[in-house]
C-alpha atoms as a PDB file:
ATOM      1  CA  UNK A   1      -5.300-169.790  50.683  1.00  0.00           C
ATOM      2  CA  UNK A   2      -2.236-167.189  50.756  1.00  0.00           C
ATOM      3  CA  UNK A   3      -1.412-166.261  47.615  1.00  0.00           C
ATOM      4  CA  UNK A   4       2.271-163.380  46.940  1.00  0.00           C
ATOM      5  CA  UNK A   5       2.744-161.685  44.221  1.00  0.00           C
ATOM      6  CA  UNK A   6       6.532-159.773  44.677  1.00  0.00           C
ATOM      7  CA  UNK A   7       6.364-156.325  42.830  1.00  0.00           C
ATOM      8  CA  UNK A   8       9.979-155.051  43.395  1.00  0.00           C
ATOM      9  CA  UNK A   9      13.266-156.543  44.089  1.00  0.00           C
ATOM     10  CA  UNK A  10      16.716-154.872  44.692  1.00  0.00           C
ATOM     11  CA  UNK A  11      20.040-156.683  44.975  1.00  0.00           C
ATOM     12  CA  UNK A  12      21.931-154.424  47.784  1.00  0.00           C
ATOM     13  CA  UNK A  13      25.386-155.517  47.514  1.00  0.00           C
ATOM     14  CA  UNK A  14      26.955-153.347  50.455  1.00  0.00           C
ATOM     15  CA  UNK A  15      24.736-155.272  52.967  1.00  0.00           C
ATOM     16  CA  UNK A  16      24.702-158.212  51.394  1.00  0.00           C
ATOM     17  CA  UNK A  17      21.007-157.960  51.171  1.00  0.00           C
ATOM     18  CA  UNK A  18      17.990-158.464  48.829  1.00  0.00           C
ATOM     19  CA  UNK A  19      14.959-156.350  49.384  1.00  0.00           C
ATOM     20  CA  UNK A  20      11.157-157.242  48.069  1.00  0.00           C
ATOM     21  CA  UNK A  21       8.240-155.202  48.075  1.00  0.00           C
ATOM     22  CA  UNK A  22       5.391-157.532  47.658  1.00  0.00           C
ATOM     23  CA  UNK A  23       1.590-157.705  47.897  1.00  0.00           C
ATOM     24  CA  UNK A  24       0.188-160.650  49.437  1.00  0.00           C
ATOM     25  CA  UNK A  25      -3.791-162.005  49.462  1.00  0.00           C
ATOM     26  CA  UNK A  26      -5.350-164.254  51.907  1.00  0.00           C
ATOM     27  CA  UNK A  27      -8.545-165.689  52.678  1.00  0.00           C
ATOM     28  CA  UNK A  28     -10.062-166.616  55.785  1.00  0.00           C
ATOM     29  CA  UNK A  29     -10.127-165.312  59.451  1.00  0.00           C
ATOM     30  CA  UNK A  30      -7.496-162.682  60.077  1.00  0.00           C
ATOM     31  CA  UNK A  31      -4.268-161.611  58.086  1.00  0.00           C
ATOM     32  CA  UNK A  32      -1.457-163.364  58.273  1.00  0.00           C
ATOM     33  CA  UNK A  33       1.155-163.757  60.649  1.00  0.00           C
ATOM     34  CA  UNK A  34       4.288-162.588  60.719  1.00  0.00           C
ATOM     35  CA  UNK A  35       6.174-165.873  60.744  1.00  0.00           C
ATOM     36  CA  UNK A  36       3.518-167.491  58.179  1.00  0.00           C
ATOM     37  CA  UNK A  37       4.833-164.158  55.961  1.00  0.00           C
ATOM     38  CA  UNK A  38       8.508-165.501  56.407  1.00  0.00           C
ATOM     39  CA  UNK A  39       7.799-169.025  55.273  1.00  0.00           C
ATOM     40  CA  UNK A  40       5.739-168.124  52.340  1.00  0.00           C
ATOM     41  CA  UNK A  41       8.947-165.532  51.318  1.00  0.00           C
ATOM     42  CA  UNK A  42      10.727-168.202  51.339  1.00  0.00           C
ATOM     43  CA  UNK A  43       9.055-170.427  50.283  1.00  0.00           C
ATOM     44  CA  UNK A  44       8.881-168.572  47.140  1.00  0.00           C
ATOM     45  CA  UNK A  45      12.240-167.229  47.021  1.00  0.00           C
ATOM     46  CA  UNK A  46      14.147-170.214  47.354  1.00  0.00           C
ATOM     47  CA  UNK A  47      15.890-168.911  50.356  1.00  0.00           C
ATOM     48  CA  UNK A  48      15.704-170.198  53.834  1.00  0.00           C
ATOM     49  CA  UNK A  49      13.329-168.596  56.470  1.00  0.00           C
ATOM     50  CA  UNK A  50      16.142-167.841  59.102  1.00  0.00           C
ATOM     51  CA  UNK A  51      17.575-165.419  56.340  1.00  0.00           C
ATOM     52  CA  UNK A  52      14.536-163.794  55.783  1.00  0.00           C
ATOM     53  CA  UNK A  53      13.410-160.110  57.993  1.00  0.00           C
ATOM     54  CA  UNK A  54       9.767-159.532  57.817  1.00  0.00           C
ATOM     55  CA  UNK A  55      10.495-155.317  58.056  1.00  0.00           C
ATOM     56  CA  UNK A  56       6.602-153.938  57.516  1.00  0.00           C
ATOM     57  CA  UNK A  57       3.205-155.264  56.908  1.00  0.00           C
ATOM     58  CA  UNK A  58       0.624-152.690  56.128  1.00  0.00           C
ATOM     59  CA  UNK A  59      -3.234-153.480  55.742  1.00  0.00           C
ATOM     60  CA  UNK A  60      -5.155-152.438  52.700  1.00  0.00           C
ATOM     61  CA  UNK A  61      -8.479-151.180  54.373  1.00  0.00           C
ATOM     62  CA  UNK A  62     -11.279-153.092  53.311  1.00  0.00           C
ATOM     63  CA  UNK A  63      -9.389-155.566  51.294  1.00  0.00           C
ATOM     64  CA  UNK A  64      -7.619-158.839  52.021  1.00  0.00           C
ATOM     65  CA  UNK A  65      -4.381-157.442  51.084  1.00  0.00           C
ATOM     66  CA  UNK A  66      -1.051-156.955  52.811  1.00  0.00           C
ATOM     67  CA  UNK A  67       1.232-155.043  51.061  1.00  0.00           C
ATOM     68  CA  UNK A  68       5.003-155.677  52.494  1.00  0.00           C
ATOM     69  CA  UNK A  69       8.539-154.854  52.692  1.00  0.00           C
ATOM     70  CA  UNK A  70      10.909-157.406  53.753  1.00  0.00           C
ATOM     71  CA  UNK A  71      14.893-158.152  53.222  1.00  0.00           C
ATOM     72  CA  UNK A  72      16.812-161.704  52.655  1.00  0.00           C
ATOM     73  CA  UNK A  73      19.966-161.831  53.552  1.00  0.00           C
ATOM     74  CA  UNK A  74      23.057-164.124  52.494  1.00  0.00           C
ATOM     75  CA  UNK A  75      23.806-165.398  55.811  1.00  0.00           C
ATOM     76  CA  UNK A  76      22.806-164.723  59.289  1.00  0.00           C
ATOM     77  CA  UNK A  77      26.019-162.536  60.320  1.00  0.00           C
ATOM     78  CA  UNK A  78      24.883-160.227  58.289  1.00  0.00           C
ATOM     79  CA  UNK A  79      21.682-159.910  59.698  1.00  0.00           C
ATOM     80  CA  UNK A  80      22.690-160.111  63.024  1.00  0.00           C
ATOM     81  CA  UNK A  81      24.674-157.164  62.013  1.00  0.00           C
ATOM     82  CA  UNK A  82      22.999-154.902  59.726  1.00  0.00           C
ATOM     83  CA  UNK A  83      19.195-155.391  61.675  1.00  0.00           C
ATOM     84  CA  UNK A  84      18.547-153.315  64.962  1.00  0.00           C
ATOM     85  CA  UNK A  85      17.684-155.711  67.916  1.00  0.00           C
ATOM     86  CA  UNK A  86      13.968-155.393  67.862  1.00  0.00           C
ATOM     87  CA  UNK A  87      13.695-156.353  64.025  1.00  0.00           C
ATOM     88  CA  UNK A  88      15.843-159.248  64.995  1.00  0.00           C
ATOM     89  CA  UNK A  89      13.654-159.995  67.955  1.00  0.00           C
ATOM     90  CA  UNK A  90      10.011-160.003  66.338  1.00  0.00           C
ATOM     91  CA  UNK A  91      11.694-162.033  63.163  1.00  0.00           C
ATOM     92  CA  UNK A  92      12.401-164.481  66.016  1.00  0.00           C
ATOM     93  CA  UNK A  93      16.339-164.700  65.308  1.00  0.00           C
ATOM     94  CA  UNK A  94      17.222-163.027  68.451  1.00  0.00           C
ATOM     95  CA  UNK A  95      15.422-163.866  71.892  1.00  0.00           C
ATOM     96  CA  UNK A  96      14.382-161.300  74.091  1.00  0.00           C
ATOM     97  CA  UNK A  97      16.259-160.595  77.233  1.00  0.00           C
ATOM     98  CA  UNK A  98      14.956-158.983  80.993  1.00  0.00           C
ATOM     99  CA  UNK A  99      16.978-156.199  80.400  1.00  0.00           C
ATOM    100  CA  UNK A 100      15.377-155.450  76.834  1.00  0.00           C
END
């Protein structure tokens, strides 16, 4: 079970952005993943996943804890825009080229 508990959340109206800070525990075998991160943000956010940027995940040591930063946008121009490639990339909105 993956339970989130959001701790801070700022409207930023220049890039048409929301950013969380959030703690999130889970049980089992391994943290979770990135993408499993994204649904539950939505998920609990009422947003859609393709608007959501997983930006970092850090470990607590010794705990089952992630604590994480991530930003929702209003639509996926502005993502597309505001997010460097690699974000884009690992948040799976962008694929990955042979020249990248």
């Amino acid at each position: 079970m993956t339970e989130i508990k959001i701790e801070s959340t700022r409207e930023n109206v220049l890039l048409k952005r929301k950013e969380i800070r959030y703690r999130i525990i889970y049980t089992g075998s391994g943290s979770p993943s990135r993408e499993s991160v994204r649904d539950l943000i939505a998920k609990n956010t009422g947003s859609k996943k393709d608007l959501v940027i997983v930006d970092t995940l850090k470990q607590e040591a010794g705990k089952r804890e992630l604590i994480g930063y991530s930003k929702i946008y209003q639509n996926t121009e502005s993502a597309m825009l505001y997010e460097p490639d690699y974000e884009l990339i690992r948040n799976g909105l962008k694929q990955k080229t042979a020249s990248e």
